[in-house]
Protein backbone atom coordinates (compact mmCIF):
# COMPACT_ATOMS: atom_id res chain seq x y z
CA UNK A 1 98.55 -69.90 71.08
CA UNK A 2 96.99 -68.23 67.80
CA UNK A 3 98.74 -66.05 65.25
CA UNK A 4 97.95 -62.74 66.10
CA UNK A 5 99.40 -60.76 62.86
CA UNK A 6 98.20 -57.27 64.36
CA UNK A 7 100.02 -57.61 67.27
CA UNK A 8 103.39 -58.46 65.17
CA UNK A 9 103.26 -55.65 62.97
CA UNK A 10 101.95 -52.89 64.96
CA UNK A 11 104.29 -53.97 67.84
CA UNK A 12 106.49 -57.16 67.17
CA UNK A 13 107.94 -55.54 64.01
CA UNK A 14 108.80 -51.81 65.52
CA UNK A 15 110.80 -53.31 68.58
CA UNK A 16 112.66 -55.52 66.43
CA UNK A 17 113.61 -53.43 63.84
CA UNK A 18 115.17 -50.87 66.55
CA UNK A 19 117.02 -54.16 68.28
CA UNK A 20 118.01 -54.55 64.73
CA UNK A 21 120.00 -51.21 64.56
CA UNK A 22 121.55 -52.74 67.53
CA UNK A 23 122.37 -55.94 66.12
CA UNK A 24 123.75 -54.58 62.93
CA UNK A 25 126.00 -52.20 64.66
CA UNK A 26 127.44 -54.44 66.46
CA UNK A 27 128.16 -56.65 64.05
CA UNK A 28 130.63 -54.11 61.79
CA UNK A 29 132.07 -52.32 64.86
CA UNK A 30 132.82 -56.12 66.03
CA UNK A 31 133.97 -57.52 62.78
CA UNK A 32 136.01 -54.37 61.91
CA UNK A 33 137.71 -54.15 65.51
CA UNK A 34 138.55 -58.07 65.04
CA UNK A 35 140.20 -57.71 61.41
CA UNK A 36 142.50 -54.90 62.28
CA UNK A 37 143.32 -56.45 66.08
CA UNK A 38 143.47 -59.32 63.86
CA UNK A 39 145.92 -58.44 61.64
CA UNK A 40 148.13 -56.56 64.21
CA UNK A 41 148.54 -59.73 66.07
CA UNK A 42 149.15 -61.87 62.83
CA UNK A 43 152.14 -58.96 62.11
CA UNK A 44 153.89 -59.42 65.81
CA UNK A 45 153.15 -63.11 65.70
CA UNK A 46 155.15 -63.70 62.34
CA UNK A 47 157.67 -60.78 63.38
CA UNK A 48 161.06 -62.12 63.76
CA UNK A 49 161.52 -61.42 67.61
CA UNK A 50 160.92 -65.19 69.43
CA UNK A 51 159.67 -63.23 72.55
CA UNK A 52 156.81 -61.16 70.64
CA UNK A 53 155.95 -64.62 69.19
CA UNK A 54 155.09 -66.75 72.17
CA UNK A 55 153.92 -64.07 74.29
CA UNK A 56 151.10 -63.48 71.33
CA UNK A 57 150.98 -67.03 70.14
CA UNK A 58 149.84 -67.26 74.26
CA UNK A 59 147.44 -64.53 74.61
CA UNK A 60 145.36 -65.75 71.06
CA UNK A 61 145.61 -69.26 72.92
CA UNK A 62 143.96 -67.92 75.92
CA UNK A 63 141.42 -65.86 74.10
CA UNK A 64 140.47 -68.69 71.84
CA UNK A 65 140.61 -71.60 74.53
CA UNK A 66 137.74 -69.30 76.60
CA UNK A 67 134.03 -68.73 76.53
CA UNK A 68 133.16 -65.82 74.40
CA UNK A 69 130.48 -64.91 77.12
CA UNK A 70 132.62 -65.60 80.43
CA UNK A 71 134.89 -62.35 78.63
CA UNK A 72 131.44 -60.46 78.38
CA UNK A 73 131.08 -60.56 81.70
CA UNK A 74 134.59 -60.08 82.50
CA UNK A 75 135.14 -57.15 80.75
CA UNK A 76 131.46 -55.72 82.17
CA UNK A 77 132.35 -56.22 85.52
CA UNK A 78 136.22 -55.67 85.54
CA UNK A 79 136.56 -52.80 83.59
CA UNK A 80 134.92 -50.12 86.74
CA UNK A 81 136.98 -51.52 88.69
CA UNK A 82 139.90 -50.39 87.12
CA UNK A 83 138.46 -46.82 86.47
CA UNK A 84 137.07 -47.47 82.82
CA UNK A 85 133.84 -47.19 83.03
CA UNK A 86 132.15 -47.71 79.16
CA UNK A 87 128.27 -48.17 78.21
CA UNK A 88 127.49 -52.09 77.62
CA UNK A 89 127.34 -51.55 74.27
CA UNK A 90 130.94 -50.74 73.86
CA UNK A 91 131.66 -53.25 76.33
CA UNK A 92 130.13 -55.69 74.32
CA UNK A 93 131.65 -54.49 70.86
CA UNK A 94 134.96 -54.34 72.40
CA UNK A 95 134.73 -58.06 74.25
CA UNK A 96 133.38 -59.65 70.71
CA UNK A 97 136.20 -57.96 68.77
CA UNK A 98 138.64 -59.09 70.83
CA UNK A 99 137.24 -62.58 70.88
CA UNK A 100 137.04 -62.75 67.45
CA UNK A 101 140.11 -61.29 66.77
CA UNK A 102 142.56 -63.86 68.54
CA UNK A 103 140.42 -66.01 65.65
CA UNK A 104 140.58 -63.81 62.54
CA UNK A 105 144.96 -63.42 63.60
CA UNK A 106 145.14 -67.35 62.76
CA UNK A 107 143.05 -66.84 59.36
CA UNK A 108 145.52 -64.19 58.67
CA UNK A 109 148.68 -66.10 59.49
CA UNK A 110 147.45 -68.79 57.14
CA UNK A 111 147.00 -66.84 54.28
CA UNK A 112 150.49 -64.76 55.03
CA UNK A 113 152.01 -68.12 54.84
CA UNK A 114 150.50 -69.63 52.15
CA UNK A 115 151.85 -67.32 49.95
CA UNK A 116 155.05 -68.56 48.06
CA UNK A 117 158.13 -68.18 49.28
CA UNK A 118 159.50 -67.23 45.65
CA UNK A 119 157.09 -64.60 45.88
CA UNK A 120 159.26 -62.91 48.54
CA UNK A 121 162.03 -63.61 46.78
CA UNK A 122 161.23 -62.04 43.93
CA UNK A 123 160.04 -58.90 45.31
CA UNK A 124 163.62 -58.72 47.15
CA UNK A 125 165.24 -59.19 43.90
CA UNK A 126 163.33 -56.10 42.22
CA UNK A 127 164.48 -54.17 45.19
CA UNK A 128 160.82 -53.46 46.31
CA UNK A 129 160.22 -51.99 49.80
CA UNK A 130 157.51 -53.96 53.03
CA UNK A 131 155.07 -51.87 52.05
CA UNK A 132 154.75 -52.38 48.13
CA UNK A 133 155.64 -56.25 49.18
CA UNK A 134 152.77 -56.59 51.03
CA UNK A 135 150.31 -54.36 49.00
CA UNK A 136 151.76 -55.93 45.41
CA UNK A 137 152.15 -59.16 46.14
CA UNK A 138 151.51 -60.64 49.21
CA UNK A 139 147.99 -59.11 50.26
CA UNK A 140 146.68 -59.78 46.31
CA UNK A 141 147.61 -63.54 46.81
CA UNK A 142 146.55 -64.17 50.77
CA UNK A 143 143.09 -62.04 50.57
CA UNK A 144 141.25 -64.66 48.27
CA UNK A 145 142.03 -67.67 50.43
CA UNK A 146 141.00 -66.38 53.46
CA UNK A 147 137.91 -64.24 52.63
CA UNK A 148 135.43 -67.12 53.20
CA UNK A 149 137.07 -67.34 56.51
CA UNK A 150 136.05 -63.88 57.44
CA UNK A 151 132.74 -63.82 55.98
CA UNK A 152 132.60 -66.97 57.89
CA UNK A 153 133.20 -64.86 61.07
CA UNK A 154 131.52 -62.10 60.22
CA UNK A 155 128.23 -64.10 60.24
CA UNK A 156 129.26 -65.50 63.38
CA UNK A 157 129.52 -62.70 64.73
CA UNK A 158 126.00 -61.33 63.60
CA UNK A 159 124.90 -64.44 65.39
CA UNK A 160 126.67 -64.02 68.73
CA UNK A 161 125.46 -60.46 69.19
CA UNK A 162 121.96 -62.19 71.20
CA UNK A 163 125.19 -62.68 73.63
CA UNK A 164 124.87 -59.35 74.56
CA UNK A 165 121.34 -59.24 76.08
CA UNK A 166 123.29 -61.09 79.09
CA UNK A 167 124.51 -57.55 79.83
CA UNK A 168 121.67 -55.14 78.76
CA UNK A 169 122.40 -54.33 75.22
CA UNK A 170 118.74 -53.79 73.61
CA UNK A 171 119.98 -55.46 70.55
CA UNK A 172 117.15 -57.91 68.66
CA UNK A 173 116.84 -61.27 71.18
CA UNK A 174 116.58 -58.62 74.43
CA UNK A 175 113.86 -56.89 72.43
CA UNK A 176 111.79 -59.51 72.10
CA UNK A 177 112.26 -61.10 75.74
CA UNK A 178 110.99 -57.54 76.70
CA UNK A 179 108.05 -57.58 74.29
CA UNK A 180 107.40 -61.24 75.59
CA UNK A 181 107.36 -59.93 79.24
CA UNK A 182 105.42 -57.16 78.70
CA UNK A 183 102.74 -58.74 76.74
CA UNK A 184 103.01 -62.67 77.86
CA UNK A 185 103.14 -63.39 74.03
CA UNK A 186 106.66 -64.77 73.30
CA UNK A 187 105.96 -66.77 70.33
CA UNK A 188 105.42 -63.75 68.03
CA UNK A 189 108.54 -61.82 69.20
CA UNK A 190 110.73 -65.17 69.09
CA UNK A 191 109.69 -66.31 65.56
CA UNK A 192 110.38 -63.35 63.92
CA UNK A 193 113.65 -62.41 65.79
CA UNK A 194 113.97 -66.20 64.10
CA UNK A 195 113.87 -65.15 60.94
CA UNK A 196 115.71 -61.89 60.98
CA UNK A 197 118.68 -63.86 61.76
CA UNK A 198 118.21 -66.63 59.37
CA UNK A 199 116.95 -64.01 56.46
CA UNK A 200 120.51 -61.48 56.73
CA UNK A 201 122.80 -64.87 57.42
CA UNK A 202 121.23 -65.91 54.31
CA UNK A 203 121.93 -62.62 52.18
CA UNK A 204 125.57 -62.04 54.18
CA UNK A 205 126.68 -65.98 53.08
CA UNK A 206 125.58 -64.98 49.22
CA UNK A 207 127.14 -61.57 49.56
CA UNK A 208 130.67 -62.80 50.75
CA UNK A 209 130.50 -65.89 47.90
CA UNK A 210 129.88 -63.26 45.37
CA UNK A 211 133.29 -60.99 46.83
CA UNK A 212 135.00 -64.59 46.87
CA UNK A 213 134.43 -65.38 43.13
CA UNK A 214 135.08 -61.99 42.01
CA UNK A 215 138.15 -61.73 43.77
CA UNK A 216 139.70 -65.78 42.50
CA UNK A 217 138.26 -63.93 39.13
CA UNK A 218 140.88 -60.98 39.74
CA UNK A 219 143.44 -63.33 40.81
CA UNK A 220 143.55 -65.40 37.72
CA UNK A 221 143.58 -62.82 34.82
């Protein structure tokens, strides 16, 4: 099949750009959802209650040990019939950020433990409270290790979202199977939904080396 360039930018391009909105909303709601679920299961899972720790240390198990798109569907299917009805959209947001999540809590709890244990001790000595603990010391020293890690996930996550066109969410892979149907020309839609992905992986890998080296930068003065 021939290149048709008019077709792709008078009708290619304009789907894929609004699937983009899509995709890119996804992505932070995701990725934002995950790091703070994230970090509250890091918090119980290093609490000092034995209980809290294996019941969590089970349920990130679970979530990690099962296919991110088998709890798609479960949530899109289970949640009505517990009452909760949500738009697939959320659905989706919520099933990838508490996929990811159960993944970004063990990224956490690596950093939290890498730090020093003199470090602790120290801050006890100067009398300093959990809060200025964590925000002096601890968070300063854990963040640099583990922010490839997250940009790691966060690009996953930008490359999961397709995922989503399982359940309906007109994000940028279902707009081009539509434009494909509707036009029998997938070659077009598929190429350049292609390249969107590899183009913003591309610029979201540079971005999150650049926050890495500025923050080792920080680190070391």
């Amino acid at each position: 099949m021939d290149w048709d360039w008019n077709f792709t930018l008078t009708i290619v391009l304009p789907k894929l750009l609004q699937g983009l909105k899509i995709t890119v909303i996804v992505t932070i709601a995701s990725f934002t959802l995950a790091a703070v679920l994230g970090l509250a299961l890091m918090l119980l899972r290093t609490s000092g209650n034995r209980l809290v720790q294996i019941v969590v240390s089970e349920v990130v198990e679970f979530i990690r040990s099962t296919p991110l798109l088998v709890q798609i569907f479960f949530l899109f299917y289970l949640l009505p019939d517990i009452g909760l009805t949500l738009p697939p959209l959320s659905t989706g947001i919520l099933a990838i950020g508490i996929y990811y999540a159960a993944l970004c809590s063990e990224v956490f709890r690596a950093g939290y433990l890498a730090v020093p244990r003199g470090q602790w001790e120290a801050a006890i000595a100067l009398n300093l409270n959990g809060y200025r603990t964590l925000r002096d010391i601890v968070i300063p020293q854990a963040l640099p290790p583990i922010v490839p890690s997250l940009g790691n996930y966060l690009i996953v996550i930008f490359k999961e979202t397709p995922l989503l066109s399982f359940v309906a969410v007109s994000e940028m892979v279902q707009q081009a199977k539509l434009v494909g149907a509707q036009y029998y020309r997938f070659t077009e839609a598929l190429t350049m939904t292609g390249l969107f992905f590899l183009i913003l992986s591309l610029v979201s890998a540079f971005v999150v080396r650049r926050v890495e080296i500025r923050l080792n930068r920080r680190l070391h003065r």
